[in-house]
N, C-alpha and C. Protein backbone atom coordinates (compact mmCIF):
# COMPACT_ATOMS: atom_id res chain seq x y z
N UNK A 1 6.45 -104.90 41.73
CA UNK A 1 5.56 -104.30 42.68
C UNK A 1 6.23 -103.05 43.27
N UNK A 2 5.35 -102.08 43.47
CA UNK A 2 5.73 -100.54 43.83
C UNK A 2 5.54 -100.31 45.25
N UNK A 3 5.83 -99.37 45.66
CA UNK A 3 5.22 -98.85 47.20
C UNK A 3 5.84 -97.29 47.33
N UNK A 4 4.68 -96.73 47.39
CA UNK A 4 5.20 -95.26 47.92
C UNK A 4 5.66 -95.03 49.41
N UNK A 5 6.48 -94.49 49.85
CA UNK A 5 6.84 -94.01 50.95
C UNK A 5 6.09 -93.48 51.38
N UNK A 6 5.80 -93.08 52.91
CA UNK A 6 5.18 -91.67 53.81
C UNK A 6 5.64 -90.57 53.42
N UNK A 7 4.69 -89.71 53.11
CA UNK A 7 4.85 -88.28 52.96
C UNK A 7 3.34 -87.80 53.42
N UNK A 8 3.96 -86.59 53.90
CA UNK A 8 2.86 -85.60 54.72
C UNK A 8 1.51 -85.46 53.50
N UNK A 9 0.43 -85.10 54.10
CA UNK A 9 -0.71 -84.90 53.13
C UNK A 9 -0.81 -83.59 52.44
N UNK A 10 -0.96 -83.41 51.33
CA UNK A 10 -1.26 -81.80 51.25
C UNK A 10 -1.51 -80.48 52.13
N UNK A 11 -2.47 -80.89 52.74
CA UNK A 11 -2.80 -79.96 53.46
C UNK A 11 -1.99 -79.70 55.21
N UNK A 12 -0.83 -80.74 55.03
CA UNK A 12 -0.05 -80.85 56.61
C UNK A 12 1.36 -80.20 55.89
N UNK A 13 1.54 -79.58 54.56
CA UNK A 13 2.55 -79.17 54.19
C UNK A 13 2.81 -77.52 54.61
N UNK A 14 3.69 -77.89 55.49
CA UNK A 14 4.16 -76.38 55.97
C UNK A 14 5.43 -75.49 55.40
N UNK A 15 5.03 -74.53 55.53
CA UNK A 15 5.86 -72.95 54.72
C UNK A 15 7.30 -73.02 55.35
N UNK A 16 7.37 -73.25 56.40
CA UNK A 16 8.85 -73.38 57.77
C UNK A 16 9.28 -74.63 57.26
N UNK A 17 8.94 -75.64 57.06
CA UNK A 17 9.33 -76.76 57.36
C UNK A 17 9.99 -76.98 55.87
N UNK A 18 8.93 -76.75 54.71
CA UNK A 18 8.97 -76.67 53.31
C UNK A 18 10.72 -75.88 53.10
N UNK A 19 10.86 -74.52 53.23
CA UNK A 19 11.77 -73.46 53.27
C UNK A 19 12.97 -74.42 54.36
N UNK A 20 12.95 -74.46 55.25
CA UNK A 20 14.25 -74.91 55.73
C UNK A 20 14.77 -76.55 55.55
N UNK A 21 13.97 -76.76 54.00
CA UNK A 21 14.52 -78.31 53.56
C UNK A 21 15.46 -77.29 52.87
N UNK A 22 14.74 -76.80 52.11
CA UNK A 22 15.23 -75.64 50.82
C UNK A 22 16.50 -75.32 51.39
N UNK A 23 16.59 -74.81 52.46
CA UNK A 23 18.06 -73.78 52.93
C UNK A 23 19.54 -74.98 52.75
N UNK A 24 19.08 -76.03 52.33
CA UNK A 24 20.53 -76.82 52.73
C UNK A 24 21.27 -76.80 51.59
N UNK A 25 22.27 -76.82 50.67
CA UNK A 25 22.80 -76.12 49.57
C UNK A 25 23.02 -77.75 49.07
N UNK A 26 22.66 -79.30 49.51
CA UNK A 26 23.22 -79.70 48.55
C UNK A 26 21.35 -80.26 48.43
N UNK A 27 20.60 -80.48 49.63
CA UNK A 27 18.74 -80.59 48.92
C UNK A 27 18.16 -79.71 48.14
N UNK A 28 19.00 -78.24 47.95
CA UNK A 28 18.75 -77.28 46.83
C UNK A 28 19.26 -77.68 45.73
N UNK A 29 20.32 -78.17 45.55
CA UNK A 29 20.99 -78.71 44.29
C UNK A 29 20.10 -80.23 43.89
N UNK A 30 19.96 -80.99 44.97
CA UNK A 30 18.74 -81.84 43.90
C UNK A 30 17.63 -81.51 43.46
N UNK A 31 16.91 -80.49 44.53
CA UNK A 31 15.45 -80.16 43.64
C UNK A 31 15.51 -79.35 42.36
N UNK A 32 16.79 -78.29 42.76
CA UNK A 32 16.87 -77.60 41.32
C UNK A 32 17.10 -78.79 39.58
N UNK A 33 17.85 -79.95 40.03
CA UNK A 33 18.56 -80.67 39.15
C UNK A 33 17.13 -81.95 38.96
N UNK A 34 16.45 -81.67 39.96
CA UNK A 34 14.70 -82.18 39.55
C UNK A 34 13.90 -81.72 38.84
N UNK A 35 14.01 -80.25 39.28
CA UNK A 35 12.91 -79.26 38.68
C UNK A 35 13.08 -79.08 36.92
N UNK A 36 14.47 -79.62 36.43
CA UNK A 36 15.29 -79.24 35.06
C UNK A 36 14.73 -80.50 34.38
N UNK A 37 14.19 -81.62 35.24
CA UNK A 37 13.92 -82.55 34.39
C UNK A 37 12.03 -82.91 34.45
N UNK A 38 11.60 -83.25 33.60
CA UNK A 38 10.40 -83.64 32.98
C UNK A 38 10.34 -85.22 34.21
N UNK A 39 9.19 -85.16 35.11
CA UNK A 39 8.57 -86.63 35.52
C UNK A 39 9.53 -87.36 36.55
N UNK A 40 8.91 -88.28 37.06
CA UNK A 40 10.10 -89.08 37.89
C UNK A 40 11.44 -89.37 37.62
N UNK A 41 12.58 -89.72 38.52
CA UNK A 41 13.99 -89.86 37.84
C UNK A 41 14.45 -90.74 38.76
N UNK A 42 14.76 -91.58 38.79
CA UNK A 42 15.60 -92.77 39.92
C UNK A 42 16.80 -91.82 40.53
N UNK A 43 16.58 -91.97 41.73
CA UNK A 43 17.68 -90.85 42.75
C UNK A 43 18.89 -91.04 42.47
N UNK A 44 19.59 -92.42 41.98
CA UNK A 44 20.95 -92.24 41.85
C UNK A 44 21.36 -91.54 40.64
N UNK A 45 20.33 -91.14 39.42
CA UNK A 45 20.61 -90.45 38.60
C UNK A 45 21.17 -89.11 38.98
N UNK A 46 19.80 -88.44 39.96
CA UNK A 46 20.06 -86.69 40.12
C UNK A 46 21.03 -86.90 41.68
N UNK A 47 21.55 -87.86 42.16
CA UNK A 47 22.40 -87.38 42.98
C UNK A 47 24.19 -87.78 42.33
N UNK A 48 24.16 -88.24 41.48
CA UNK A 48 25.62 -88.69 40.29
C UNK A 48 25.84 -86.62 40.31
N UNK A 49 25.50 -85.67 40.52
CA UNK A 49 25.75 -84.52 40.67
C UNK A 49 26.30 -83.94 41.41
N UNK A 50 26.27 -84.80 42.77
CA UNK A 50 26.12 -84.36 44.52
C UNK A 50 27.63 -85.11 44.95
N UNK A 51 28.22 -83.94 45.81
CA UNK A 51 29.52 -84.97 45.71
C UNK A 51 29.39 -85.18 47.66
N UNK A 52 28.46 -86.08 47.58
CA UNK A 52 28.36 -86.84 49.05
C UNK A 52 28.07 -88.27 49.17
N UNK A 53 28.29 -89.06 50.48
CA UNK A 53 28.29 -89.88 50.27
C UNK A 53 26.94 -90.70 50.16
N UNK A 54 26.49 -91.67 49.97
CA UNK A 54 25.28 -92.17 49.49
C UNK A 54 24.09 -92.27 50.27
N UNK A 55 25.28 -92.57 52.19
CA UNK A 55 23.91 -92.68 53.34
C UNK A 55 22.99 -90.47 53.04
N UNK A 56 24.64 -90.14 53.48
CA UNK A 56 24.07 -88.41 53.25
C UNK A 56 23.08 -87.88 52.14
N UNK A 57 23.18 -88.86 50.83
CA UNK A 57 22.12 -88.35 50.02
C UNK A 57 20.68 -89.22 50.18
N UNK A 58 20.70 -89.97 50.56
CA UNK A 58 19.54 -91.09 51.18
C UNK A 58 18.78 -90.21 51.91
N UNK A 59 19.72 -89.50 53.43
CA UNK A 59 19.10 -88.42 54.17
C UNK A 59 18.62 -87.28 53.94
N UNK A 60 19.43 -86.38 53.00
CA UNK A 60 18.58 -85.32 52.13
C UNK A 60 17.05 -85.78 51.20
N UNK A 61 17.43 -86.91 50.84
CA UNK A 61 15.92 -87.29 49.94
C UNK A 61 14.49 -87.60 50.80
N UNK A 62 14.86 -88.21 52.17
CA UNK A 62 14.45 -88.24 53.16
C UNK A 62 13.64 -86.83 53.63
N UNK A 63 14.97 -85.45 54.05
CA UNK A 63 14.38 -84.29 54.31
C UNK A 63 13.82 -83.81 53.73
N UNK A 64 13.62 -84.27 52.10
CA UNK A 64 12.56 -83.55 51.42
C UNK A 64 11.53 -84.04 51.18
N UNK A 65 11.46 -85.63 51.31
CA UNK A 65 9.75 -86.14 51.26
C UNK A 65 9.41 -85.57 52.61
N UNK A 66 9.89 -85.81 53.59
CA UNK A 66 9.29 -85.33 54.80
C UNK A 66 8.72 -83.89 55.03
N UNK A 67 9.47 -82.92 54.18
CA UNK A 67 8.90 -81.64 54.30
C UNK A 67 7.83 -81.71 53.16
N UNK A 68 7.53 -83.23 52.36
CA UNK A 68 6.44 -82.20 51.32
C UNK A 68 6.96 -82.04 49.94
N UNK A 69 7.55 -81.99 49.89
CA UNK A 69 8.59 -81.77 48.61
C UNK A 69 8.36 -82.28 47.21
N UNK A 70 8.63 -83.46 47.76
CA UNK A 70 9.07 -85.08 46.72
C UNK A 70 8.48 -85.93 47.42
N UNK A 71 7.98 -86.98 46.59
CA UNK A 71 7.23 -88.37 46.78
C UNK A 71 8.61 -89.28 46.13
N UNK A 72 8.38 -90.16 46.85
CA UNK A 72 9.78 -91.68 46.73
C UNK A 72 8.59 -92.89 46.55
N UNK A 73 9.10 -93.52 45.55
CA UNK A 73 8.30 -94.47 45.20
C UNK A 73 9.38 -95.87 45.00
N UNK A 74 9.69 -96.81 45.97
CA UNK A 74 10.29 -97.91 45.76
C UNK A 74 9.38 -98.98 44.96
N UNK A 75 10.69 -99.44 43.74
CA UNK A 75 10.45 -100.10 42.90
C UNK A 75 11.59 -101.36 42.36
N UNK A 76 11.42 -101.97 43.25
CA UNK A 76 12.42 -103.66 43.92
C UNK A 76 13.36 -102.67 44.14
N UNK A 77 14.90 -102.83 43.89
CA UNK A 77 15.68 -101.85 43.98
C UNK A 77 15.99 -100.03 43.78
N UNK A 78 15.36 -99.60 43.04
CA UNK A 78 15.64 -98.75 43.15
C UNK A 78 14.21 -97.76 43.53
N UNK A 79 14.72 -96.26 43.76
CA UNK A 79 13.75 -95.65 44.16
C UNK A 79 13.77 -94.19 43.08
N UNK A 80 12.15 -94.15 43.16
CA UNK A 80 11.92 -93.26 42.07
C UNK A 80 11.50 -91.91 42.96
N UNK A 81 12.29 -90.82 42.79
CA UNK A 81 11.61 -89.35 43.34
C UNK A 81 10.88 -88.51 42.15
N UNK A 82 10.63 -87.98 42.56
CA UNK A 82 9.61 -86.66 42.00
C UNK A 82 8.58 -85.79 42.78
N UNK A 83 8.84 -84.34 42.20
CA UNK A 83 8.48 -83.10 42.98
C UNK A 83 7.34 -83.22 42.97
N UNK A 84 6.66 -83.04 43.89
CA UNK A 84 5.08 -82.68 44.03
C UNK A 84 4.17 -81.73 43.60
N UNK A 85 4.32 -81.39 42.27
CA UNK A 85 4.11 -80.28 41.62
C UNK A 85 3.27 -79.60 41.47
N UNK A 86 1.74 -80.59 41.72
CA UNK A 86 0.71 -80.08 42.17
C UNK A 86 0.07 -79.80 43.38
N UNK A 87 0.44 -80.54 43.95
CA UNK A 87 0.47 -80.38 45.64
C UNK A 87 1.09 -79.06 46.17
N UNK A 88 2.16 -78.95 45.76
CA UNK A 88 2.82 -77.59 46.11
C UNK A 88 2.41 -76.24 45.35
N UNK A 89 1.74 -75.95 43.81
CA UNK A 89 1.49 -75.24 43.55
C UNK A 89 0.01 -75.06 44.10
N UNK A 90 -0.37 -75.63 44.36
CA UNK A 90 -2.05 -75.72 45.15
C UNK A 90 -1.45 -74.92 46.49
N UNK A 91 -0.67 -75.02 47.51
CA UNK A 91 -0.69 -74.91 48.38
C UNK A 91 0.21 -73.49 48.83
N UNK A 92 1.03 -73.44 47.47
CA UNK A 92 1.72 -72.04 47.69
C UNK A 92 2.58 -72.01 46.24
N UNK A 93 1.07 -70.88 45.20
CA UNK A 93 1.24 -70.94 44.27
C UNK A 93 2.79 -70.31 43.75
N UNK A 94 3.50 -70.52 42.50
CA UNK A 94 4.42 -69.80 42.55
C UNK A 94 5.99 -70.18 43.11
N UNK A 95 5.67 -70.82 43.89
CA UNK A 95 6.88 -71.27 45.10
C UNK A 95 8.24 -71.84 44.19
N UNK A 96 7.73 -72.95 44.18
CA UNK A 96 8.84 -73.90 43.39
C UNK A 96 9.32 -72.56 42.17
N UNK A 97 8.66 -72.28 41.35
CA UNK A 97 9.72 -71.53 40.48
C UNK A 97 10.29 -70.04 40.50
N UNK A 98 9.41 -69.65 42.18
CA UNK A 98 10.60 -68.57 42.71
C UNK A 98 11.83 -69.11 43.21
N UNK A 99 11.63 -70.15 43.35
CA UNK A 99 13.09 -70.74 44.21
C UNK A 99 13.95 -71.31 43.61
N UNK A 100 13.31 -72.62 42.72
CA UNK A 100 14.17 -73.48 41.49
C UNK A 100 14.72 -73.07 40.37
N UNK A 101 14.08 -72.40 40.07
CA UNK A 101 14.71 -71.62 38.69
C UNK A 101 16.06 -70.94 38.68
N UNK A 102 16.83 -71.22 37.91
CA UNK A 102 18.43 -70.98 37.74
C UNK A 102 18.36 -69.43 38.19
N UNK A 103 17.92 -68.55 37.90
CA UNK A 103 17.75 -66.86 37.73
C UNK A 103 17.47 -66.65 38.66
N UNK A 104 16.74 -67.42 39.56
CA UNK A 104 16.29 -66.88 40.68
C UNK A 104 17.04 -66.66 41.72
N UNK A 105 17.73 -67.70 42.18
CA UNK A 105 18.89 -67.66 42.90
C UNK A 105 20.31 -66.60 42.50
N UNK A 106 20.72 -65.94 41.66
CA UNK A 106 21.85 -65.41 41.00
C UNK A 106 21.19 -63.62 41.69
């Protein structure tokens, strides 16, 4: 049995709130290391990247369903993230791959 977490509705997803998940250099390093992969990914996969400790990456995954981001879907133990890809390109087309994309940042 599944259960999605709370996350904001489409239309309560804000540009400020969205952008200053973004500004934190290691919730940029998971969405980018999200954005590289195809579909949901169990979080301890894309945070085995992140050299923090487990409550700290719990809390970043946190700041990004909350801004909108990513949907968390608990599934008995573990939890499944993934970017909101349509939600966010609906709402501010473009976004995710001005920001995620390796090139973009350099």
């Amino acid at each position: 049995m599944s259960r999605q977490l709370p996350q904001p509705s489409r239309d309560s997803i804000n540009l400020v709130t969205l952008l200053a998940a973004l500004a934190d250099p290691v919730r940029l390093t998971l969405m980018q290391a999200m954005y590289s992969r195809t579909g949901p990914v169990d979080c301890s996969v894309i945070a085995e990247g992140v050299e923090v400790g487990a409550p700290t990456v719990s809390h970043h995954y946190r700041v990004l369903r909350e801004a909108g981001l990513t949907m968390t879907t608990v599934e008995g133990r573990r939890r499944v993230v993934a970017i909101r890809y349509e939600d966010l390109e609906a709402r501010f087309p473009g976004l995710l791959a001005a920001v995620l994309t390796p090139t973009a940042n350099t």
